[in-house]
Protein backbone atom coordinates (compact mmCIF):
# COMPACT_ATOMS: atom_id res chain seq x y z
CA UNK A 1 43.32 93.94 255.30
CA UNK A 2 45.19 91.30 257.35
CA UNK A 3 48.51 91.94 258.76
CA UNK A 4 50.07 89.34 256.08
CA UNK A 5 48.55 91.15 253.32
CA UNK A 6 50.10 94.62 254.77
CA UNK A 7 53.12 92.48 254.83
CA UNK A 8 54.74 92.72 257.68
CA UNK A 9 56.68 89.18 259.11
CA UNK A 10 57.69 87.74 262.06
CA UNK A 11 59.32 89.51 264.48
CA UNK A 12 58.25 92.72 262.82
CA UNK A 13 60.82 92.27 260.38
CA UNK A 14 59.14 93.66 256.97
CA UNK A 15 58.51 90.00 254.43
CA UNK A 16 60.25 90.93 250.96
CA UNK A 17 57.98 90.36 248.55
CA UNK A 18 59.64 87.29 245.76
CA UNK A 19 58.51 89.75 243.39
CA UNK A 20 60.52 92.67 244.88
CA UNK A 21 63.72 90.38 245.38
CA UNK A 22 63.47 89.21 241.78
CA UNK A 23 63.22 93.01 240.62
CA UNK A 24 66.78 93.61 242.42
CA UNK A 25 68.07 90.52 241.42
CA UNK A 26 67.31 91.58 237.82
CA UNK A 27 68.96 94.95 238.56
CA UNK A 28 72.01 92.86 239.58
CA UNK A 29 72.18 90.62 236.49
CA UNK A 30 71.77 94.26 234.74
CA UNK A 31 74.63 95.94 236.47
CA UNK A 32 76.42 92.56 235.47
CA UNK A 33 75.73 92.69 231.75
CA UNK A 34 76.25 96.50 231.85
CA UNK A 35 79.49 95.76 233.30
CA UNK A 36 80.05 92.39 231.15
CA UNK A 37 79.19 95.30 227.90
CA UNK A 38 81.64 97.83 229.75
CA UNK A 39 84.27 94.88 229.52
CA UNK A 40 83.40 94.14 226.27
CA UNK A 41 83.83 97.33 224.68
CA UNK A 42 87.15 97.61 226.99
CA UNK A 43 88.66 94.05 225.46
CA UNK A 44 87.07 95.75 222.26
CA UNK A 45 88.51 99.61 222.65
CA UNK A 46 92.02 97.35 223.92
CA UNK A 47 91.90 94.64 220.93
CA UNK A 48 91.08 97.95 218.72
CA UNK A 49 93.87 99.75 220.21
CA UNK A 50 95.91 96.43 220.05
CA UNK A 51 94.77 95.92 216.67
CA UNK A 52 95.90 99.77 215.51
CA UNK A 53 99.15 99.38 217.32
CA UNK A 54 100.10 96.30 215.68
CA UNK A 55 98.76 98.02 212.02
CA UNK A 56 101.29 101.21 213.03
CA UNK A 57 103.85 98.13 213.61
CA UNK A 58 102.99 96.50 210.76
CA UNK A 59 102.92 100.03 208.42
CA UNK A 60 106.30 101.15 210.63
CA UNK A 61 107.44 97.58 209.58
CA UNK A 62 106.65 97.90 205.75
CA UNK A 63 108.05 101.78 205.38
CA UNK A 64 110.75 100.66 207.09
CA UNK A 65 111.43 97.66 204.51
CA UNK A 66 110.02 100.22 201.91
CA UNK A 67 113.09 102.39 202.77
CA UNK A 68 115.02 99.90 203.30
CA UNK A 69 114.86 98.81 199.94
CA UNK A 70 115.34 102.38 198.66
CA UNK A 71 118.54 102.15 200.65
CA UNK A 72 119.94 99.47 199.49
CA UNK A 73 118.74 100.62 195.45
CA UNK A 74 119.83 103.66 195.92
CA UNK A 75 123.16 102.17 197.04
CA UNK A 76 123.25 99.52 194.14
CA UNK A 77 123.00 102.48 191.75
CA UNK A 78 125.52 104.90 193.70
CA UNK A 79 127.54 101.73 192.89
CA UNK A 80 127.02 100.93 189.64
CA UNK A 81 127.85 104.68 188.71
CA UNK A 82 131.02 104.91 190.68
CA UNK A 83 131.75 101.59 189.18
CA UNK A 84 130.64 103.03 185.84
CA UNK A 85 132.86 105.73 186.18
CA UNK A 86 135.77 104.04 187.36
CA UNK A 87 135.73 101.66 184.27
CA UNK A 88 134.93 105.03 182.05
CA UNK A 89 137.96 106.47 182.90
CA UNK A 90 140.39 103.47 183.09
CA UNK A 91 139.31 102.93 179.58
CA UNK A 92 139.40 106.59 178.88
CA UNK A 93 142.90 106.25 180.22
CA UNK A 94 143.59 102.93 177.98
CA UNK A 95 142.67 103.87 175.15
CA UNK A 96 144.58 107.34 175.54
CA UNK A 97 147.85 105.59 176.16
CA UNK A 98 147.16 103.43 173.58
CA UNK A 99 146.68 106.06 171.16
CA UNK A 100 149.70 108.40 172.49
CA UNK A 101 151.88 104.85 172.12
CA UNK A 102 150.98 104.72 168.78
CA UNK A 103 151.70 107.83 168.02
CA UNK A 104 155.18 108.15 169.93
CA UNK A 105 156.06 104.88 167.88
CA UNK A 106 156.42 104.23 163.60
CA UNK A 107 152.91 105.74 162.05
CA UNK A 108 153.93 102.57 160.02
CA UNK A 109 156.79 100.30 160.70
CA UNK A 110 156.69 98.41 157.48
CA UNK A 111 157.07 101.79 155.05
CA UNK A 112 160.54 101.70 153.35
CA UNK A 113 158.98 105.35 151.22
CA UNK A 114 161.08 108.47 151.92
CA UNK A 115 159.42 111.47 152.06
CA UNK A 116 160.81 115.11 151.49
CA UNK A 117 159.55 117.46 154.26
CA UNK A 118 160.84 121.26 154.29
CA UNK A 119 161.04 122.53 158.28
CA UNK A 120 161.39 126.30 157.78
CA UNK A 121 163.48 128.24 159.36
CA UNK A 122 162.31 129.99 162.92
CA UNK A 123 159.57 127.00 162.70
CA UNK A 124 158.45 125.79 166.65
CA UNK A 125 157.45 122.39 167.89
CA UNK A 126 154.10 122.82 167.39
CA UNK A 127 154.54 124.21 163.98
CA UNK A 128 156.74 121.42 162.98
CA UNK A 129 154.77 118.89 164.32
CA UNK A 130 151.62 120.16 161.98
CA UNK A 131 154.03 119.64 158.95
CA UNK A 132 154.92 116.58 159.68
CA UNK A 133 151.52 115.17 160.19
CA UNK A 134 150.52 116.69 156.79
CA UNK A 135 153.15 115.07 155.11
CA UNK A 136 152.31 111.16 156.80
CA UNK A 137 155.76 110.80 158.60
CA UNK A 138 153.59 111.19 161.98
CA UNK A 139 150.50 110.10 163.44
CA UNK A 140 149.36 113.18 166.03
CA UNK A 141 151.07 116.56 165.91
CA UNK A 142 149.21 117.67 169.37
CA UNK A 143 151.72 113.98 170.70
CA UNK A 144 154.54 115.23 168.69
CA UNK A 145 154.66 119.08 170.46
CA UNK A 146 153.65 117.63 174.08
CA UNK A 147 155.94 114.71 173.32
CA UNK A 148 158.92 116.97 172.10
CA UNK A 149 158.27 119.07 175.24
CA UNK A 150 158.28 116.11 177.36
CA UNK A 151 161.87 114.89 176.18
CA UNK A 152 163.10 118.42 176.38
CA UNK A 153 163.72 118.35 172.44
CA UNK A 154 164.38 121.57 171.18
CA UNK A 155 166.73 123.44 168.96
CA UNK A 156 165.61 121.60 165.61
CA UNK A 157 167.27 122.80 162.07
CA UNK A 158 165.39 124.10 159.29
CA UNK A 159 166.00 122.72 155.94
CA UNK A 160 165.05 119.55 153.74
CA UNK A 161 164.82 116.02 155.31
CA UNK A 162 164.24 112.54 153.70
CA UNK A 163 161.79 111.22 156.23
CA UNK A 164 159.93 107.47 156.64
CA UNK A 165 157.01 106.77 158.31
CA UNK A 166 158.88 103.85 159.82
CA UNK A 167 160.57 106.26 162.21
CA UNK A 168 159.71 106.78 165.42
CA UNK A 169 159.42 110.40 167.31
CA UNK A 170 162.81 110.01 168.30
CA UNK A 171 164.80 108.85 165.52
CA UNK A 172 162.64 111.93 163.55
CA UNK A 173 163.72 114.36 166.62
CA UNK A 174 167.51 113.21 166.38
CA UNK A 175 167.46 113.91 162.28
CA UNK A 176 165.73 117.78 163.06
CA UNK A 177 168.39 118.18 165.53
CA UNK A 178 171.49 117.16 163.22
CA UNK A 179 170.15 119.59 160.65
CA UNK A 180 168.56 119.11 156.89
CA UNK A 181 170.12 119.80 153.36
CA UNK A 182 169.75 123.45 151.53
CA UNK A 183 167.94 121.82 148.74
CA UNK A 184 166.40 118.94 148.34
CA UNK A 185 168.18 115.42 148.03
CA UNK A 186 167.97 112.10 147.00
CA UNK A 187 166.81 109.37 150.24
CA UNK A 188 169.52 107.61 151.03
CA UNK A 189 169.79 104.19 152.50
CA UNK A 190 172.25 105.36 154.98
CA UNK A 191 174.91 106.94 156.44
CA UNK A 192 178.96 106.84 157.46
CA UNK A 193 180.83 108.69 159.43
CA UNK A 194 184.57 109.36 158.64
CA UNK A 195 186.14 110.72 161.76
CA UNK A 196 188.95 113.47 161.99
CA UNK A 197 192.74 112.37 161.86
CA UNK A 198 191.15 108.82 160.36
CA UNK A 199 193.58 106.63 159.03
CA UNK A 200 192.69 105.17 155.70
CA UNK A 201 192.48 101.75 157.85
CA UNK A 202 190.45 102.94 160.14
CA UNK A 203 188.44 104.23 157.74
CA UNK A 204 187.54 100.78 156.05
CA UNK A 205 186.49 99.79 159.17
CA UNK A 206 184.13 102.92 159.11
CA UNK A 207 182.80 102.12 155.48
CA UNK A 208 181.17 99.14 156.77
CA UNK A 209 178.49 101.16 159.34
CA UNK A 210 175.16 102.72 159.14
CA UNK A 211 175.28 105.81 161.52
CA UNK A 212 172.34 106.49 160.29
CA UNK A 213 171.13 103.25 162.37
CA UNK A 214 173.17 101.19 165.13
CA UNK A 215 171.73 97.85 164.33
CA UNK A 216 172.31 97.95 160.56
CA UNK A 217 175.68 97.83 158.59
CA UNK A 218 176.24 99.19 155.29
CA UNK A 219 176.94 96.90 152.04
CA UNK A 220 180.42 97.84 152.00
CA UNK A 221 183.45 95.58 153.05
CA UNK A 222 186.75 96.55 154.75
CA UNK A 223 188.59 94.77 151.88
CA UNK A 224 186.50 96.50 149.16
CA UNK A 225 187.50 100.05 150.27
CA UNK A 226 191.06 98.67 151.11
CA UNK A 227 191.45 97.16 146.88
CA UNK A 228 189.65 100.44 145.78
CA UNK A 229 191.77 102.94 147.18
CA UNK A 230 194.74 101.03 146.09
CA UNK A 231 194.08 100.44 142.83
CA UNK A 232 196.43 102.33 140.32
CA UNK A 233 193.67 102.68 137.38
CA UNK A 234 191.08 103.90 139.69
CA UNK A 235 194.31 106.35 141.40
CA UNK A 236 194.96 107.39 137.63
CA UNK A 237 191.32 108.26 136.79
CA UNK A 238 191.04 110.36 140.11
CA UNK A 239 194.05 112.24 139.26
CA UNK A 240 192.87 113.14 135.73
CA UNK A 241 189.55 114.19 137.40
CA UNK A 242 190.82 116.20 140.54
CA UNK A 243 194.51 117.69 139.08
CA UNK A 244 195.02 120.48 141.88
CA UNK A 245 194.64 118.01 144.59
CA UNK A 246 196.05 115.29 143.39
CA UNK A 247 199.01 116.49 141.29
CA UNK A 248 201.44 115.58 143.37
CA UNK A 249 200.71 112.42 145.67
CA UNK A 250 203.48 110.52 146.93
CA UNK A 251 204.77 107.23 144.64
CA UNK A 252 203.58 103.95 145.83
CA UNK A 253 206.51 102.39 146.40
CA UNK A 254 207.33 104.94 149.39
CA UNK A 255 204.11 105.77 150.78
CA UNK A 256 201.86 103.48 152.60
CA UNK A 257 198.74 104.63 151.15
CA UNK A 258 198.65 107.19 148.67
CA UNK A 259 195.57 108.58 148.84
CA UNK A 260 196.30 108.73 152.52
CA UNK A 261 195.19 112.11 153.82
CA UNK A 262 193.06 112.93 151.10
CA UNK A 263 189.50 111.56 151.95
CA UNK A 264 187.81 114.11 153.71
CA UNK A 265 186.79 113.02 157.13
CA UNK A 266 183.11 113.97 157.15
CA UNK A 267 179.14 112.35 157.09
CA UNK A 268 178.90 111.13 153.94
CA UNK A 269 175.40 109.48 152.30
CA UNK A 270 174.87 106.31 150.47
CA UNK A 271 172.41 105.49 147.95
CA UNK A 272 171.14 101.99 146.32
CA UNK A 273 173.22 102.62 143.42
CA UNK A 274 176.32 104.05 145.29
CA UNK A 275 179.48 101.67 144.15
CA UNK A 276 182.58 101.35 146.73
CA UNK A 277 184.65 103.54 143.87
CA UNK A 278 181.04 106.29 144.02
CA UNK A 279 181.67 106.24 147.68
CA UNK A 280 185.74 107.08 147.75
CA UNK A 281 185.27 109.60 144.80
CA UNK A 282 182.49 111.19 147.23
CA UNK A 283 185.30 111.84 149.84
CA UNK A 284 188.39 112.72 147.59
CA UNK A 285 185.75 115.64 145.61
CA UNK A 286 184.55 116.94 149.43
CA UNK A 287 188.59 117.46 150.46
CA UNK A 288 189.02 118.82 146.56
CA UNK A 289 186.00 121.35 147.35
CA UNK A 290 187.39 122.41 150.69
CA UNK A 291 191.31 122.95 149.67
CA UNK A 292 189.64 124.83 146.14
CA UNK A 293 189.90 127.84 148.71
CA UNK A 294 193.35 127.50 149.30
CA UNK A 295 195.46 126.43 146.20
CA UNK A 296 196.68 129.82 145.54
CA UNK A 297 197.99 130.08 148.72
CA UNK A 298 199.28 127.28 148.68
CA UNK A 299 201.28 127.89 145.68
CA UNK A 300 202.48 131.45 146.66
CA UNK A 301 204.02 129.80 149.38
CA UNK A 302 206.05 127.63 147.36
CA UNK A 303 204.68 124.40 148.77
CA UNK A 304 202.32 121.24 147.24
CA UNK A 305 199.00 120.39 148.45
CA UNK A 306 200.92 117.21 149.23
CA UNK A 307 203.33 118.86 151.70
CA UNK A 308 200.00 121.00 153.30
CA UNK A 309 198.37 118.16 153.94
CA UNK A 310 201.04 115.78 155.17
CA UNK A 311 202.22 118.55 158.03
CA UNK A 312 198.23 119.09 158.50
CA UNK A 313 198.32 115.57 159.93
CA UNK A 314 200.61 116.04 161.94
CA UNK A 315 198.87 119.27 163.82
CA UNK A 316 195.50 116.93 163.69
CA UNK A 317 196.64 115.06 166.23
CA UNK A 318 199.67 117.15 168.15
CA UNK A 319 197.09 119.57 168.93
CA UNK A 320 193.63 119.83 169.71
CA UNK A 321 192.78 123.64 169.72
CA UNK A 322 193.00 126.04 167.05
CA UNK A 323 195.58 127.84 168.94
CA UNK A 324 197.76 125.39 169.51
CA UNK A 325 197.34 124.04 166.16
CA UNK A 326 198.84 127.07 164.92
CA UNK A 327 201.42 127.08 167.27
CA UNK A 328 202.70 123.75 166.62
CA UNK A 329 202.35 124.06 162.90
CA UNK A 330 205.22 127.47 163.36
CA UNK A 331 206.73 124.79 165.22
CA UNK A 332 207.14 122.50 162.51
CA UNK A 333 207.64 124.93 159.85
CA UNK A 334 210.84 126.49 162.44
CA UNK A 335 212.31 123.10 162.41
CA UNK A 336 212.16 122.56 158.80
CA UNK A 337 213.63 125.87 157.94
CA UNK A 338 216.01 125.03 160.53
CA UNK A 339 216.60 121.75 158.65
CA UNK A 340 215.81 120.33 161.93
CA UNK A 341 214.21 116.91 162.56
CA UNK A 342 210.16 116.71 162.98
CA UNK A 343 210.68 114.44 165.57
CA UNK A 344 206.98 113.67 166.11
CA UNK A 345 205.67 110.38 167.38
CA UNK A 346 202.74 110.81 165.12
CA UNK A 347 204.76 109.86 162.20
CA UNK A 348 206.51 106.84 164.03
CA UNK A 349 203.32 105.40 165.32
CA UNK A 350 202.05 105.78 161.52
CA UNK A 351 205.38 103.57 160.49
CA UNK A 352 204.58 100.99 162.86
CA UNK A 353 200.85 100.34 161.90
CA UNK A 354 199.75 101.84 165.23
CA UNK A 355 198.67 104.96 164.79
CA UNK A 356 194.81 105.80 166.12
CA UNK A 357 195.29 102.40 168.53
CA UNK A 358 194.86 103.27 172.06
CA UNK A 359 197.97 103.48 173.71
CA UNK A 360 200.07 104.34 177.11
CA UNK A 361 201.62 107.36 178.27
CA UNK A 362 204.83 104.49 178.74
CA UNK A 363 204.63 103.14 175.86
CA UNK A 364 204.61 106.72 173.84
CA UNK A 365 207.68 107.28 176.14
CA UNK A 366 209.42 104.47 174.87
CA UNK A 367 208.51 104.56 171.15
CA UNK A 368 211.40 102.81 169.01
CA UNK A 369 212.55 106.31 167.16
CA UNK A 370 215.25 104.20 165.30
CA UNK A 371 212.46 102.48 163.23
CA UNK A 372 214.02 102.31 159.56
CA UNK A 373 210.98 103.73 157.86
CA UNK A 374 210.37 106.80 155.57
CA UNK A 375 208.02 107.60 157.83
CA UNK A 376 210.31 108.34 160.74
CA UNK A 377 211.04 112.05 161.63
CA UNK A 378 213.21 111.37 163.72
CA UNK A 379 216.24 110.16 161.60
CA UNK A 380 214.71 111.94 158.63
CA UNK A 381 214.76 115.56 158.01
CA UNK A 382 211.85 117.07 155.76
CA UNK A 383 208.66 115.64 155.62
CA UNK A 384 207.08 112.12 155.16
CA UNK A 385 206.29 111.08 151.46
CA UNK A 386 202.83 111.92 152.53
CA UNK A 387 200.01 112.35 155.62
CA UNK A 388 199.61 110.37 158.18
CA UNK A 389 195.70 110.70 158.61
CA UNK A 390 192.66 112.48 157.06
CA UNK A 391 193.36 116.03 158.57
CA UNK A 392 190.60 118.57 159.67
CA UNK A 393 189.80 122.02 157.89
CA UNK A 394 191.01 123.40 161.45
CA UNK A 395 194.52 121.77 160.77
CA UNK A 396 194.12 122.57 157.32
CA UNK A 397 193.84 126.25 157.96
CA UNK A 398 196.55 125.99 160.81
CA UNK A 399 198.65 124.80 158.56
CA UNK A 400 198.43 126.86 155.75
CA UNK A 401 197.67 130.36 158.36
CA UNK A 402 200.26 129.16 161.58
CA UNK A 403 201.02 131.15 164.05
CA UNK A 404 204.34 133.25 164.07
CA UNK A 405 206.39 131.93 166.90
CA UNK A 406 210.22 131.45 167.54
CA UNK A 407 209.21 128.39 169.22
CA UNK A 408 211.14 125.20 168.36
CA UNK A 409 209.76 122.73 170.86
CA UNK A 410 206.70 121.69 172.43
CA UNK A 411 205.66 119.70 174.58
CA UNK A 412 201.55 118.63 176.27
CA UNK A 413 201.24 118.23 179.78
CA UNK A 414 200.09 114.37 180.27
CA UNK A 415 197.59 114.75 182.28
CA UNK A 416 195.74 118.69 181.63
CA UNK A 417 196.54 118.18 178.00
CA UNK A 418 198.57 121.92 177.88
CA UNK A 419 200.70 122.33 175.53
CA UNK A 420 203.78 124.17 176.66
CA UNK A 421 206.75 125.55 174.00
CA UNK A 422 209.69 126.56 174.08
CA UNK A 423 212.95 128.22 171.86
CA UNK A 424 215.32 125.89 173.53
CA UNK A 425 216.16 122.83 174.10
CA UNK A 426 217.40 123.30 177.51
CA UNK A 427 213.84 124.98 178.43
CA UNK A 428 212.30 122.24 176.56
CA UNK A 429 213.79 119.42 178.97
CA UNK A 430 212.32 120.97 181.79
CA UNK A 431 209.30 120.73 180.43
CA UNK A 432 210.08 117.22 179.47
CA UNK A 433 210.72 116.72 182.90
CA UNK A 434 207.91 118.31 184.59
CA UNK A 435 204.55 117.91 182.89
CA UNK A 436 205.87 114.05 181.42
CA UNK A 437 208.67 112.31 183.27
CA UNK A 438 207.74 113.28 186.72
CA UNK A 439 204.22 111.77 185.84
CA UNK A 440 205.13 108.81 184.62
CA UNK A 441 207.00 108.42 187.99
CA UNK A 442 203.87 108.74 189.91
């Protein structure tokens, strides 16, 4: 073998075979790929890694809208029930008031029926409330007892009532507070009022209201009452009718009025067929009933029911206790045995048309006492020719049952109201002086 074919070059550096050098070279390109395949799988493993990091974004992203949503449903529900609730209740609340409304106001305003309810005696709100309901005159007795309660109504009368269901719970709590009737009566269509120590005057005025309701009058006139009680054949029917009381009324040609004094000032009813000469008959039979009790007396005593009830008006409105009522009725009784002047202003007031006008304390001071009228007690000894006013039962019964004084003078404080007496006149003018002169000074 040759020393090319063992392959060994110039300079005795050893000749790489092309064969050998293409060997390494493909061991190169090799490594390359290997590490082109490495890279690969890298960019591959990293795009994979990539790729599952932006799926865990992209799931993240979607539970996140997921709950999201669920949020924001779960808040438009919470909403919708609160808001639910909210209108539940206001309208819960609405339609509460409006029934409680209704049933504080008329069950039914356009009823003109009465109806006859019996409240018995020891009954409670509640109790009361359950019989009115029953009967129609209400629409709720749970409203009525919470309402009564409410309005601190209490104290309501047993009895019989005429009831509407046009009344309201307060104009039904007013009537069970005033009282019913023992038995059952007649509806009326209203009612009036005749005050104590009324003047007949006065008392036409009081003919012509309801008091059974502010905003309504009655059908009567002033000048109807005024003709009736003045008229001699309805006076002469009366008399026939009611002989104790009426026996001895004063003559019209001295008196103002003569049935003056004897209409009984009370509540009286009025019905659809009640007549003006019904109504005045209704008050002369009441004072007929009440004196019944008395007549004997009366005539033991040596008097007339006209003379006990013209000095009864007299104590109506000289005093206003029982006490004094009976004091100032021995008073008057002193002075007449005495054959002493009345000498009350009561009497002179009557004369001049004035009596139950509102006056001042001057004025009363100053009262013309030289009046030239039958009426005046102070140039007149006795009595009027009859009262002055309707009197009360309470000056009734002073009068008839007074007190047993030596007093001969009395005399009220102007501005306490006490009355203060006296047996003489010297002790009299002191009192003059000091509970009326020294006022009027001041």
């Amino acid at each position: 073998m040759s020393e090319q074919q063992i392959g060994v070059g110039f300079a005795g550096i050893p000749d790489i075979p092309d064969n050998i050098t293409s060997d390494d070279s493909q061991v190169d390109d090799a490594d390359m790929q290997t590490e082109e395949n490495v890279q690969a799988e890298e960019s591959v493993v990293n795009s994979s890694a990539e790729t599952n990091t932006d799926l865990e974004k992209n799931v993240g992203t979607k539970r996140k809208r997921k709950r999201q949503k669920t949020d924001s449903l779960a808040r438009r529900i919470a909403l919708f029930l609160i808001t639910a609730i909210i209108i539940a209740l206001l309208a819960t609340g609405f339609f509460v008031y409006r029934y409680v409304d209704s049933a504080v106001g008329a069950l039914d305003s356009t009823s003109t029926e009465y109806v006859t309810v019996e409240i018995p005696e020891g009954s409670g709100n509640k109790y009361i409330g359950q019989i009115l309901e029953k009967a129609g005159v209400i629409k709720s007795a749970t409203v009525f007892n919470y309402y009564t309660k409410f309005k601190n109504y209490s104290n309501f009368q047993s009895g019989y009532y005429n009831l509407q269901a046009s009344m309201d719970l307060d104009e039904i709590c007013k009537l069970l507070k005033q009282g019913g009737t023992a038995e059952p009566e007649e509806p009326s269509l209203g009612k009036i009022l005749v005050t104590e120590g009324y003047t007949i005057k006065q008392i036409s005025e009081a003919v012509t209201k309801n008091t059974a309701d502010d905003d309504s009058s009655t059908p009567f006139t002033a000048d109807d009452f005024l003709s009736v009680v003045q008229d001699e054949s309805f006076i002469s029917k009366m008399v026939e009718k009611y002989p104790e009381l009426l026996a001895n009324l004063p003559s019209a040609d001295e008196a103002t009025y003569q049935l003056e004094g004897y209409l009984f000032p009370a509540t009286y009813s009025y019905y659809e067929d009640t007549s003006m000469e019904d109504l005045v008959e209704q008050m002369i039979s009441t004072m007929d009933s009440y004196m019944s009790s008395y007549y004997d007396t009366i005539s033991e005593k040596g008097m007339t029911v006209n003379e006990v009830l013209t000095l009864a008006s007299l104590v109506e409105k000289e005093g206003a206790t029982d006490d004094d009522r009976r004091n100032i009725a021995s008073v008057f009784y002193n002075r007449l045995n005495a054959n002493m002047a009345l000498q009350s202003n009561i009497a002179i007031l009557y004369a001049m048309g004035k009596l139950g006008e509102e006056t001042t304390l001057s004025a009363d001071a100053s009262i013309d006492t030289s009046i030239d009228s039958p009426y005046n007690v102070y140039t007149n000894t006795g009595l009027m020719p009859g009262p002055v006013d309707s009197p009360s039962l309470s000056a009734i019964e002073a009068t008839v049952n007074p007190s047993s004084t030596d007093y001969y003078y009395f005399v009220a404080d102007v501005k306490t109201g006490t009355v203060y007496y006296s047996e003489t006149y010297e002790e009299h003018e002191a009192n003059v002086e000091k509970y009326v002169n020294s006022q009027l000074d001041e």
